[in-house]
PDB file of N, CA and C in Angstrom:
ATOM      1  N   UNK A   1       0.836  -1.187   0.000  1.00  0.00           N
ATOM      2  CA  UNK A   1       0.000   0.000   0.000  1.00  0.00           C
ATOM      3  C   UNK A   1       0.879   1.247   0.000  1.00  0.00           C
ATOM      4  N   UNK A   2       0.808   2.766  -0.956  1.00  0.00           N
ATOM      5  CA  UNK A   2       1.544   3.308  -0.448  1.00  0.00           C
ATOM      6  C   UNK A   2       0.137   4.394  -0.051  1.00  0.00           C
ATOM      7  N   UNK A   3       1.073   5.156   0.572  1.00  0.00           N
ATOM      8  CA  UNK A   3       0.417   6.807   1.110  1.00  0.00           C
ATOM      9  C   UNK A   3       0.681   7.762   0.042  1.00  0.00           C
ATOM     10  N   UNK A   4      -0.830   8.635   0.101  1.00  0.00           N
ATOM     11  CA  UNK A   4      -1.017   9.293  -0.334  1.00  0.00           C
ATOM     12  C   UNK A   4      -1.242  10.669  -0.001  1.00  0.00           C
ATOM     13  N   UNK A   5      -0.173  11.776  -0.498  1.00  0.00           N
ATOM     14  CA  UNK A   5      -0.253  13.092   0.331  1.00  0.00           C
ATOM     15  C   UNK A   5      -0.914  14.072  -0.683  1.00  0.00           C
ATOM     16  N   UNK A   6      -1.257  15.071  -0.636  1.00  0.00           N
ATOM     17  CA  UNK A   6      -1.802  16.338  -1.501  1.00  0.00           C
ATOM     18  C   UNK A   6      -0.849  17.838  -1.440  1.00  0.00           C
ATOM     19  N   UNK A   7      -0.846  18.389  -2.308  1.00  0.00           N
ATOM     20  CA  UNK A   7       0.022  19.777  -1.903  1.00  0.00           C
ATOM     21  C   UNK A   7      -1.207  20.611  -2.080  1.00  0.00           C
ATOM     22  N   UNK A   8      -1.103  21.734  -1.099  1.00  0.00           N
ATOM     23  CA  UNK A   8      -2.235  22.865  -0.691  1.00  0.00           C
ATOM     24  C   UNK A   8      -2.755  22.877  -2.561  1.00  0.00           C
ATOM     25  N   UNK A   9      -2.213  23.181  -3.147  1.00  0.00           N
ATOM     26  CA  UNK A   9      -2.478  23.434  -4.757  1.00  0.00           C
ATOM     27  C   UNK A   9      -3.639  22.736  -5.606  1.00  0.00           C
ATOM     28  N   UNK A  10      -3.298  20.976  -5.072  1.00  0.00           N
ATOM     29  CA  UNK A  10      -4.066  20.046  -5.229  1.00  0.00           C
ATOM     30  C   UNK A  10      -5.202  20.504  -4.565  1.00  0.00           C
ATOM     31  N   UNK A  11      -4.984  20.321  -3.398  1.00  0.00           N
ATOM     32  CA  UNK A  11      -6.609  20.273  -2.620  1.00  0.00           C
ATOM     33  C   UNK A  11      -7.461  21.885  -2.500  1.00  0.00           C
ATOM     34  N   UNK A  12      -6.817  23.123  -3.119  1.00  0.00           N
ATOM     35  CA  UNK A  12      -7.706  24.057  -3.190  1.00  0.00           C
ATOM     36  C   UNK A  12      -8.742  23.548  -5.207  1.00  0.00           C
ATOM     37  N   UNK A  13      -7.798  23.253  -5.817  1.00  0.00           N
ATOM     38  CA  UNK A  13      -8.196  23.177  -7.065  1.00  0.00           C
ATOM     39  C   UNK A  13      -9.436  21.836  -6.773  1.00  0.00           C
ATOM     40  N   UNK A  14      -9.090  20.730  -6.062  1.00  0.00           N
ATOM     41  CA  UNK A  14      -9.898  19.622  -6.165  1.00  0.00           C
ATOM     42  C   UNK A  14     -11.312  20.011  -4.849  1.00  0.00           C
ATOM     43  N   UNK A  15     -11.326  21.538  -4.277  1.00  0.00           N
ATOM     44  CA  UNK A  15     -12.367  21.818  -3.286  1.00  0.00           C
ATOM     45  C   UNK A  15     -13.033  22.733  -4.121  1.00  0.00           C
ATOM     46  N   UNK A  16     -12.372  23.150  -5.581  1.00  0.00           N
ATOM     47  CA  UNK A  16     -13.586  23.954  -6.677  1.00  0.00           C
ATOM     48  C   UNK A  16     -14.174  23.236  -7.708  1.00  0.00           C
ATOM     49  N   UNK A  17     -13.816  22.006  -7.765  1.00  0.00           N
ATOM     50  CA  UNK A  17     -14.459  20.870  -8.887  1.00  0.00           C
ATOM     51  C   UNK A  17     -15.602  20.594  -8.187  1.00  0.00           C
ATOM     52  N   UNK A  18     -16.722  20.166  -9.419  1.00  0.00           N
ATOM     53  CA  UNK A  18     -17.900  19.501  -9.214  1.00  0.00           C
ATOM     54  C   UNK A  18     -18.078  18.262  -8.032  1.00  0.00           C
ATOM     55  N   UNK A  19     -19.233  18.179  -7.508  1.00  0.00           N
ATOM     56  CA  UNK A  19     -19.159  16.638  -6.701  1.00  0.00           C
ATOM     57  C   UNK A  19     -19.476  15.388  -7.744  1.00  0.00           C
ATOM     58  N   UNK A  20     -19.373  15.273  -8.843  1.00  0.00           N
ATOM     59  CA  UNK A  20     -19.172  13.999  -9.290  1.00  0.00           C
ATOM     60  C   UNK A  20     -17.715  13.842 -10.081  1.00  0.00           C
ATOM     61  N   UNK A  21     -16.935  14.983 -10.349  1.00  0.00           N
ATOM     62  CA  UNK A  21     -15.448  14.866 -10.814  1.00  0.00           C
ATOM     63  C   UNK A  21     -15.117  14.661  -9.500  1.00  0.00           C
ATOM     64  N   UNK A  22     -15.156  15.177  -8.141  1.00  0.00           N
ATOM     65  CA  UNK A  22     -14.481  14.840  -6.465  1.00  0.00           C
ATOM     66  C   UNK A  22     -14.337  13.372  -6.704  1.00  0.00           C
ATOM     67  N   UNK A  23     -15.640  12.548  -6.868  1.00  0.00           N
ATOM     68  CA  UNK A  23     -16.123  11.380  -6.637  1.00  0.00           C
ATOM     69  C   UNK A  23     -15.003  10.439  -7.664  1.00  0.00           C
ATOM     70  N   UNK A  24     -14.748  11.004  -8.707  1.00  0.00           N
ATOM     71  CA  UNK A  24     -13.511  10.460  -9.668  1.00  0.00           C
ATOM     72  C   UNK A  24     -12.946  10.315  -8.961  1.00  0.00           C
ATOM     73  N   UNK A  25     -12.205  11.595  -8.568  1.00  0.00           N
ATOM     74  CA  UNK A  25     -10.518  11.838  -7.844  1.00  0.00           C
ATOM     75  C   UNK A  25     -10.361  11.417  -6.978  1.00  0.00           C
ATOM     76  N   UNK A  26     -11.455  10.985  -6.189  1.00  0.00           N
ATOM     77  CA  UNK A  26     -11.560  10.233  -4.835  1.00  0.00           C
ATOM     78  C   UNK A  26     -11.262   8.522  -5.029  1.00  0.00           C
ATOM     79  N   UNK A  27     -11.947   8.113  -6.040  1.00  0.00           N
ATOM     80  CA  UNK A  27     -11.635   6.658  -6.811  1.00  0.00           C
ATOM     81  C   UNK A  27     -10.135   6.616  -7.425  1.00  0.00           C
ATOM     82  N   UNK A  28      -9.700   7.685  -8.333  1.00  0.00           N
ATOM     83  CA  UNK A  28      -7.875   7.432  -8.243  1.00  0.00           C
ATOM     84  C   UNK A  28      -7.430   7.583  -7.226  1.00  0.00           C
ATOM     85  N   UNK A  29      -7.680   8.163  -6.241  1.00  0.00           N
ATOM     86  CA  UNK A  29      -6.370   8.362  -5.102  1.00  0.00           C
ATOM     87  C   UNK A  29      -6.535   7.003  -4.580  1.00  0.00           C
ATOM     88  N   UNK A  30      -7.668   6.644  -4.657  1.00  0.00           N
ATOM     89  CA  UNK A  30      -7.777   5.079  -4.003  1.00  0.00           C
ATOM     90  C   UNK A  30      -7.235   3.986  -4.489  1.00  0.00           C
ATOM     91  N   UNK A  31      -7.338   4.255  -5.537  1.00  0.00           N
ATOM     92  CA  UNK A  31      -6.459   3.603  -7.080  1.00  0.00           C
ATOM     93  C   UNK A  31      -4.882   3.292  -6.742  1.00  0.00           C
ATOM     94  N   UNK A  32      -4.426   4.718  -6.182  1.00  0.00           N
ATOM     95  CA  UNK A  32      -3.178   5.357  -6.315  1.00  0.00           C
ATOM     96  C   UNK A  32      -2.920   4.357  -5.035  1.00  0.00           C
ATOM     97  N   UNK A  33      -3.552   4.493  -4.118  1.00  0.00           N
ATOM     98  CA  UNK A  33      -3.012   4.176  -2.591  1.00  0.00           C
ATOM     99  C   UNK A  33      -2.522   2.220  -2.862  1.00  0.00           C
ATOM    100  N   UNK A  34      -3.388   1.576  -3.799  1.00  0.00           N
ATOM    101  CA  UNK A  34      -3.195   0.301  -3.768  1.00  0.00           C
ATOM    102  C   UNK A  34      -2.363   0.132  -5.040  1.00  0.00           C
ATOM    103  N   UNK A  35      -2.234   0.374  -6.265  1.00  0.00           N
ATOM    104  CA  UNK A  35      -1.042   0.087  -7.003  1.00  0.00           C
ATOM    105  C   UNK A  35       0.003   1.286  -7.623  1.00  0.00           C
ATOM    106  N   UNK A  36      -0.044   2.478  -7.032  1.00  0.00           N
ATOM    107  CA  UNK A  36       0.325   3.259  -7.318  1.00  0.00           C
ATOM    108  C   UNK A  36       1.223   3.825  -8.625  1.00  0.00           C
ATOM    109  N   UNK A  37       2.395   3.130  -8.636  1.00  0.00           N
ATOM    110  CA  UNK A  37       2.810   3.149 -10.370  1.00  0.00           C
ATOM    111  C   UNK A  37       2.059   2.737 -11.390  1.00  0.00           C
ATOM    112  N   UNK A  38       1.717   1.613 -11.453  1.00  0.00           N
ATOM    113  CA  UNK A  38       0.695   1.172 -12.310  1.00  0.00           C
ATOM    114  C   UNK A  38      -0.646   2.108 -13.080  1.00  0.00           C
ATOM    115  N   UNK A  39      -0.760   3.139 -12.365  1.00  0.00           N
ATOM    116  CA  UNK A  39      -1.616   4.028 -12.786  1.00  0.00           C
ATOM    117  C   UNK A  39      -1.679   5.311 -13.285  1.00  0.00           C
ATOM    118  N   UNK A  40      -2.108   5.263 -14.551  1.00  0.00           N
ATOM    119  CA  UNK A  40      -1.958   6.678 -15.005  1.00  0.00           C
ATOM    120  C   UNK A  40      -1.257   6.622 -16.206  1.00  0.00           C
ATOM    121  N   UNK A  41      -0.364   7.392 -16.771  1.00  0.00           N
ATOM    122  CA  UNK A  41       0.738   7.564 -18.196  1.00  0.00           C
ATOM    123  C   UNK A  41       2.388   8.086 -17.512  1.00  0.00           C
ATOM    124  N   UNK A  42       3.256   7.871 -17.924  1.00  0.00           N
ATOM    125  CA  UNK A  42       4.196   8.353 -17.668  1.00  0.00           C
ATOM    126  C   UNK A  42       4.524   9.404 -18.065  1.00  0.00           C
ATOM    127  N   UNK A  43       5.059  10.533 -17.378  1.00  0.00           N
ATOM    128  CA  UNK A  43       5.320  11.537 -17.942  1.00  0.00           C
ATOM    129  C   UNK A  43       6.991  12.689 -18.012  1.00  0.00           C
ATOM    130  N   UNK A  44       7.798  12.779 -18.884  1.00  0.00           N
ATOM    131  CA  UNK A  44       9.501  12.931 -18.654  1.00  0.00           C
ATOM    132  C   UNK A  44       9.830  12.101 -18.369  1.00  0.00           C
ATOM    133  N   UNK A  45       9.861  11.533 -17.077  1.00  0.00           N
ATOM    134  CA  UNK A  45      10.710  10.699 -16.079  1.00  0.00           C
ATOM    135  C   UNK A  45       9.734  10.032 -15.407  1.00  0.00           C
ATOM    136  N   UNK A  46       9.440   8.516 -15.484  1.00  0.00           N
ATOM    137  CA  UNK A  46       8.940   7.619 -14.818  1.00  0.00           C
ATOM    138  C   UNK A  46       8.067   7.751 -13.748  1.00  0.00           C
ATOM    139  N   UNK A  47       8.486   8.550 -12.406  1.00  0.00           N
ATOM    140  CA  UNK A  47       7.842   8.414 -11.465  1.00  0.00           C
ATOM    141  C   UNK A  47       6.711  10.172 -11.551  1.00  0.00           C
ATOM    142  N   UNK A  48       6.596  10.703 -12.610  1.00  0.00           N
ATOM    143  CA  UNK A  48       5.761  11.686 -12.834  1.00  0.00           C
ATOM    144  C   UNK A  48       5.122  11.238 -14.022  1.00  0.00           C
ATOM    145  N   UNK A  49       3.350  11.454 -13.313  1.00  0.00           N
ATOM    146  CA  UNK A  49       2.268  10.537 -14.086  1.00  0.00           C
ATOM    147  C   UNK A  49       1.208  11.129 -14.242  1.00  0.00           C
ATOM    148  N   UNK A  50       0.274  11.484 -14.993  1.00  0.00           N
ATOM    149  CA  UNK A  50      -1.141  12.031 -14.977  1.00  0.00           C
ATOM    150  C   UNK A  50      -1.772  10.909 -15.414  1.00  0.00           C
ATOM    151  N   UNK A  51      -3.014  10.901 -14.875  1.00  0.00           N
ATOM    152  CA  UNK A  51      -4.009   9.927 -14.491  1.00  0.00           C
ATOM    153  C   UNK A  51      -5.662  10.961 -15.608  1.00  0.00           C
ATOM    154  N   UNK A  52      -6.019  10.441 -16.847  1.00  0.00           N
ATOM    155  CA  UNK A  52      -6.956  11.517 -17.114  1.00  0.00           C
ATOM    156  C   UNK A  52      -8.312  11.031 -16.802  1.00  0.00           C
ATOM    157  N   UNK A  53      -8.949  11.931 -16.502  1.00  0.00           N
ATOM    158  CA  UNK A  53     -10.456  11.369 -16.068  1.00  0.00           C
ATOM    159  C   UNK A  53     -11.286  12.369 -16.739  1.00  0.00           C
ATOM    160  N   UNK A  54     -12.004  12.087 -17.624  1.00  0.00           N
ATOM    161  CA  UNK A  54     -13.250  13.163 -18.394  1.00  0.00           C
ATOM    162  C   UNK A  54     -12.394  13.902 -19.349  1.00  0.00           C
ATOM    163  N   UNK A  55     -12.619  15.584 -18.796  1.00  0.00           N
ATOM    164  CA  UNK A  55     -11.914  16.722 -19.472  1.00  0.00           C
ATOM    165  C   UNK A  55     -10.694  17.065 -18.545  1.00  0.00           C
ATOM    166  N   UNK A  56     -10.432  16.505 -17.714  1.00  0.00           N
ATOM    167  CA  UNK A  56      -9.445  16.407 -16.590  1.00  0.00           C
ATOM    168  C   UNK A  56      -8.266  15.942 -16.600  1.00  0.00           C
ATOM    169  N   UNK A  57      -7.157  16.552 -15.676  1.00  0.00           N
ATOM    170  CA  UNK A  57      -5.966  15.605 -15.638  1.00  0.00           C
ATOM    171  C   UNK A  57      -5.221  15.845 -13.923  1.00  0.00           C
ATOM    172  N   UNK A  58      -5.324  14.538 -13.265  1.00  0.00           N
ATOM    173  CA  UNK A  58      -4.836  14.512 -12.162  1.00  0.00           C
ATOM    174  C   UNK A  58      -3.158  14.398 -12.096  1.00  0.00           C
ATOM    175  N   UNK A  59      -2.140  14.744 -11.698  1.00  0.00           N
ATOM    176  CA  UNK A  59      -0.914  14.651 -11.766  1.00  0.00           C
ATOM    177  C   UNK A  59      -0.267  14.213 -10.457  1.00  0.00           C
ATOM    178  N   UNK A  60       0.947  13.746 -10.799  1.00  0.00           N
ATOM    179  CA  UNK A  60       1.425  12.996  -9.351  1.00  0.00           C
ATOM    180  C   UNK A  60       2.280  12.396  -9.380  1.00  0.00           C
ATOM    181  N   UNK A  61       3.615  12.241  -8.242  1.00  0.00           N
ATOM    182  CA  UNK A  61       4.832  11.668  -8.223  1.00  0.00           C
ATOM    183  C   UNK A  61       4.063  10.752  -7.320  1.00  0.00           C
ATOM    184  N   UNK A  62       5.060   9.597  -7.719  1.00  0.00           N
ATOM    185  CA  UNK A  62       5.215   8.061  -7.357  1.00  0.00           C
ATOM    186  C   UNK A  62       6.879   7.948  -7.059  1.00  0.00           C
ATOM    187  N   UNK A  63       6.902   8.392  -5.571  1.00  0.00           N
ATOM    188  CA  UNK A  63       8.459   7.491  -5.024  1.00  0.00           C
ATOM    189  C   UNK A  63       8.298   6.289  -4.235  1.00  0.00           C
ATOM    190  N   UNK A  64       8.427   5.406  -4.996  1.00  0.00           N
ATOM    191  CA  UNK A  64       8.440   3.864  -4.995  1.00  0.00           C
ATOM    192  C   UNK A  64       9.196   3.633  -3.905  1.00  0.00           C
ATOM    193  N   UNK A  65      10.628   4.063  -3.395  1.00  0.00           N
ATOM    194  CA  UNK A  65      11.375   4.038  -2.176  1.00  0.00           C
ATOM    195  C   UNK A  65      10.556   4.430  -1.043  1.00  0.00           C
ATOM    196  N   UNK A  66      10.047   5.670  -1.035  1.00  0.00           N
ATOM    197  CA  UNK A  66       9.236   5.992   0.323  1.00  0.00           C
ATOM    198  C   UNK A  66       8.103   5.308   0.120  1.00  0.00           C
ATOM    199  N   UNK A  67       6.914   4.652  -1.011  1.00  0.00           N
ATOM    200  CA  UNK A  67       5.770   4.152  -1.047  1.00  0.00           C
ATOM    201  C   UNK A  67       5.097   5.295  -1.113  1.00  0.00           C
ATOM    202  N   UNK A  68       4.984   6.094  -1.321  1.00  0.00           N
ATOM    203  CA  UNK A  68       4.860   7.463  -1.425  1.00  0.00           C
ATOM    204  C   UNK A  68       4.368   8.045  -2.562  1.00  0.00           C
ATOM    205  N   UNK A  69       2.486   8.193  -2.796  1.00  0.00           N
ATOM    206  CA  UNK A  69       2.553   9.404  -4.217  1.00  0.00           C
ATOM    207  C   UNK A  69       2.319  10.418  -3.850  1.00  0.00           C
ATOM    208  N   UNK A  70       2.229  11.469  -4.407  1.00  0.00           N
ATOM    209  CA  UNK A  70       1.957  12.588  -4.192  1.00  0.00           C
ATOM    210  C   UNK A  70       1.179  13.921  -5.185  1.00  0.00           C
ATOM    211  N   UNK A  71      -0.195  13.320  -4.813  1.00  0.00           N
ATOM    212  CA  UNK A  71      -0.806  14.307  -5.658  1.00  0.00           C
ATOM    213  C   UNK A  71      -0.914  15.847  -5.815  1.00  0.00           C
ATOM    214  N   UNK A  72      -0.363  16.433  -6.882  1.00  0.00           N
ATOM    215  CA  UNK A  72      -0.105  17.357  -6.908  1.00  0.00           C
ATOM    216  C   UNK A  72      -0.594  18.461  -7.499  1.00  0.00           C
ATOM    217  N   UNK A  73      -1.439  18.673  -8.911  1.00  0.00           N
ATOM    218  CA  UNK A  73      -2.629  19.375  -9.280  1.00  0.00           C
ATOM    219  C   UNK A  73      -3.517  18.528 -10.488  1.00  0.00           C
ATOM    220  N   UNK A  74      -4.745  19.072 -10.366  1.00  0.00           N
ATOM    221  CA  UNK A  74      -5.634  18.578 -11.064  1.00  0.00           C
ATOM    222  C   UNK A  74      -5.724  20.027 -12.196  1.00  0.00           C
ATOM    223  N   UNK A  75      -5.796  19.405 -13.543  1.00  0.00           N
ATOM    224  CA  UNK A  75      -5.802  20.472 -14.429  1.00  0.00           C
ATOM    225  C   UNK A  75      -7.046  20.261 -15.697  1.00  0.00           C
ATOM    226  N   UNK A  76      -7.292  21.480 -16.453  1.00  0.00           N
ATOM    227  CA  UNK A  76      -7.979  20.670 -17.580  1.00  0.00           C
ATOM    228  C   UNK A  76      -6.962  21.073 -18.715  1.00  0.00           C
ATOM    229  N   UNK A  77      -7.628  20.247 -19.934  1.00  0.00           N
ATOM    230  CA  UNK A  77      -6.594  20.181 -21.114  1.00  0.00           C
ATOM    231  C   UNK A  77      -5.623  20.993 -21.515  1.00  0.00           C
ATOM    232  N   UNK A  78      -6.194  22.223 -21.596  1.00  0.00           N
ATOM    233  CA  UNK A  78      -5.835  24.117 -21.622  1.00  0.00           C
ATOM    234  C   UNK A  78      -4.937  24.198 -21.205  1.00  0.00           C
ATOM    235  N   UNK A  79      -4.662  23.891 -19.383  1.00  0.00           N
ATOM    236  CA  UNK A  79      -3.458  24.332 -19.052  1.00  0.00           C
ATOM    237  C   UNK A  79      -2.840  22.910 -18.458  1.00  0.00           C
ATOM    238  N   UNK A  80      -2.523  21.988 -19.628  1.00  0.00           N
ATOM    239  CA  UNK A  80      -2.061  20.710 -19.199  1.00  0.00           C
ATOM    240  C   UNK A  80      -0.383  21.032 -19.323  1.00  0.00           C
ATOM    241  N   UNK A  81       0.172  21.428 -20.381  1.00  0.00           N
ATOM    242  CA  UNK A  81       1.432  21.878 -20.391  1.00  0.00           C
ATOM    243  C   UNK A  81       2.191  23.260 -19.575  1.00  0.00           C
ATOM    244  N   UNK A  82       1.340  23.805 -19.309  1.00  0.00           N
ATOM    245  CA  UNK A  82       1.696  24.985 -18.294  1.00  0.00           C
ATOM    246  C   UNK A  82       1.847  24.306 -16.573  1.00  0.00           C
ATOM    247  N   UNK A  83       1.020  23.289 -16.606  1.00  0.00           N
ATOM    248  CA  UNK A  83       0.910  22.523 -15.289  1.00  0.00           C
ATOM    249  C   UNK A  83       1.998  21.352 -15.047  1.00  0.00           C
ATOM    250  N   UNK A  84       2.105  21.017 -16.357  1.00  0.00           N
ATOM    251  CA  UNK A  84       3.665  19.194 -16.510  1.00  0.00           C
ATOM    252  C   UNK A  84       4.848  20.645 -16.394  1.00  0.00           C
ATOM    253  N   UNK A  85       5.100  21.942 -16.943  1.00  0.00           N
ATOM    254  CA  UNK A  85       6.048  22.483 -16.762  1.00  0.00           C
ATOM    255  C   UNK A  85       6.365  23.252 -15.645  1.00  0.00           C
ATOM    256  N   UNK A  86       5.322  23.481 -14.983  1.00  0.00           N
ATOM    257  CA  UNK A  86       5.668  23.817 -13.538  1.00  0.00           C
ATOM    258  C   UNK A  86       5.812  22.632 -12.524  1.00  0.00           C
ATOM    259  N   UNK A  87       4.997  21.834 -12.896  1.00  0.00           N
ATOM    260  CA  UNK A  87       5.851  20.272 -11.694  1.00  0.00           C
ATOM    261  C   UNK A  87       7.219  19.860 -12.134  1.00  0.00           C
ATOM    262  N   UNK A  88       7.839  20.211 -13.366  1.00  0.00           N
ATOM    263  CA  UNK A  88       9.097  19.535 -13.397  1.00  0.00           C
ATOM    264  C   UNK A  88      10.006  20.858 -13.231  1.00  0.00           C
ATOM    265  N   UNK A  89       9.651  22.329 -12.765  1.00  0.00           N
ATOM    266  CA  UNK A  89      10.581  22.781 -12.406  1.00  0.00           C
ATOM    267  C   UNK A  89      10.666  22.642 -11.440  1.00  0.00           C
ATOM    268  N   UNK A  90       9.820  22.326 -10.130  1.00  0.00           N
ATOM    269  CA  UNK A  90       9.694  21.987  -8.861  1.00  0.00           C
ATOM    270  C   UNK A  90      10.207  20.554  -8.146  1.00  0.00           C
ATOM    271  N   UNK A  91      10.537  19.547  -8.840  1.00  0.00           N
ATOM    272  CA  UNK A  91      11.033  18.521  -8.210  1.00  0.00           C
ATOM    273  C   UNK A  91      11.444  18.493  -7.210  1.00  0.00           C
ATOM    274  N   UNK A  92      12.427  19.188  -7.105  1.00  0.00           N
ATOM    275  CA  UNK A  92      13.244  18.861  -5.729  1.00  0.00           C
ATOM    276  C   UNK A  92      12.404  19.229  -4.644  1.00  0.00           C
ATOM    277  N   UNK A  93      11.361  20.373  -5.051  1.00  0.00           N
ATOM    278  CA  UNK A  93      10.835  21.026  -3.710  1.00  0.00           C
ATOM    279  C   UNK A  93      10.110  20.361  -3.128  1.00  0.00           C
ATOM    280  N   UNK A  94       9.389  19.051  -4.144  1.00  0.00           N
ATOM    281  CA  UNK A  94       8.470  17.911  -3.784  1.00  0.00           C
ATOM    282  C   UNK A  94       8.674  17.338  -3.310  1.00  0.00           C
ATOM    283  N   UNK A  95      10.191  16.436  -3.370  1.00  0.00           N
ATOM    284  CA  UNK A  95      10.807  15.484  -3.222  1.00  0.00           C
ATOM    285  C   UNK A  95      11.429  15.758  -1.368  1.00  0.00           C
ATOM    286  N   UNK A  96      11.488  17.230  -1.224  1.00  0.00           N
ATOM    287  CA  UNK A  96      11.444  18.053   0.218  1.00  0.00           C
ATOM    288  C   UNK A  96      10.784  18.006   0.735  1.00  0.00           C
ATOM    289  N   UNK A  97       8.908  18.117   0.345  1.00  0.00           N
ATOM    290  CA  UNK A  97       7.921  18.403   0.573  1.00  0.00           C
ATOM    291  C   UNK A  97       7.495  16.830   1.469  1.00  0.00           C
ATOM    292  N   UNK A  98       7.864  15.707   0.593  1.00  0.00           N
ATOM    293  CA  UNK A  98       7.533  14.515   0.842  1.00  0.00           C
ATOM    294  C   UNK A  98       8.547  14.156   2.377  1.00  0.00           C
ATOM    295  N   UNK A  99       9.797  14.399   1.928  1.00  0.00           N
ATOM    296  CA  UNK A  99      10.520  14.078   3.491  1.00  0.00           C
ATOM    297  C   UNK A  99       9.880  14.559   4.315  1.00  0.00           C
ATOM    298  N   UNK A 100       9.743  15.914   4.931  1.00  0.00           N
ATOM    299  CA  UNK A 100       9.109  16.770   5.830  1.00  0.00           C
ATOM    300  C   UNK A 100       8.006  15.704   6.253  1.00  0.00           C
ATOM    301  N   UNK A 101       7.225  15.427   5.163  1.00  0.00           N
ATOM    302  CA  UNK A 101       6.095  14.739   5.732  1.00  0.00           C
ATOM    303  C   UNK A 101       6.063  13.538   6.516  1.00  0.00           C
ATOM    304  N   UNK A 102       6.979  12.530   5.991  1.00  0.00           N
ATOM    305  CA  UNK A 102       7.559  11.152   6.531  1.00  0.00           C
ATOM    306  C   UNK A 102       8.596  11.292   7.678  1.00  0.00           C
ATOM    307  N   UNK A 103       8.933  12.783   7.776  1.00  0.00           N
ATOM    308  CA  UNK A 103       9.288  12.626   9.449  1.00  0.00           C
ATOM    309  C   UNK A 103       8.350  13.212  10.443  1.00  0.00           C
ATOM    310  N   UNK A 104       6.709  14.044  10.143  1.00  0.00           N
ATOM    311  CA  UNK A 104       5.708  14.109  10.599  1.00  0.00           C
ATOM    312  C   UNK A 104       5.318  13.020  11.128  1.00  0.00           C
ATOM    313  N   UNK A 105       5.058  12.302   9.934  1.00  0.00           N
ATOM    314  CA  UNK A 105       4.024  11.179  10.410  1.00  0.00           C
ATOM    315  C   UNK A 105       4.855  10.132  10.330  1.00  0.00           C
ATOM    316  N   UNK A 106       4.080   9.008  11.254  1.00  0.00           N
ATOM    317  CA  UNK A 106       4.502   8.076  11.860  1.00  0.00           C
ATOM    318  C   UNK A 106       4.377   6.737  11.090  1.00  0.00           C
TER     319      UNK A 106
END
């Protein structure tokens, strides 16, 4: 099983979507929590993946070492490349974001 975290970004964008797109995103993260790589498309580099649902695109690192994804924004088509180019200038900050968290929690 891995864990599944959100960045503030994710969860303001996924608290202005409809309640039957929630009800999607709620079914991938669940998705995510039990086979986690396995899901979605690859995107640059392996462990960055969007998952599309409808007119939608959920995005998200998969570190297989920590068990660890990390959902990170939900976009629509429009600004799908403005959104893959701001998560891959951010890596490292994620990859920060995720430690912090795994010495939070237990």
């Amino acid at each position: 099983m891995f864990r599944v975290f959100t960045t503030k970004e994710f969860d303001n964008r996924f608290e202005r979507i409809d309640e039957s797109e929630k009800k999607r995103v709620r079914k991938i993260l669940h998705q995510l929590r039990e086979r986690g790589p396995q899901i979605g498309k690859p995107l640059k580099v392996p462990y960055f993946r969007e998952k599309k649902f409808g007119s939608k695109r959920l995005y998200f690192l998969v570190y297989k070492n920590f068990m660890v994804v990390l959902a990170i924004a939900l976009s629509d088509k429009k600004e799908q490349q403005e959104t893959i180019n701001k998560i891959i200038s951010r890596f490292d900050f994620y990859k920060e974001f995720i430690l912090d968290k795994l010495r939070k929690v237990p």
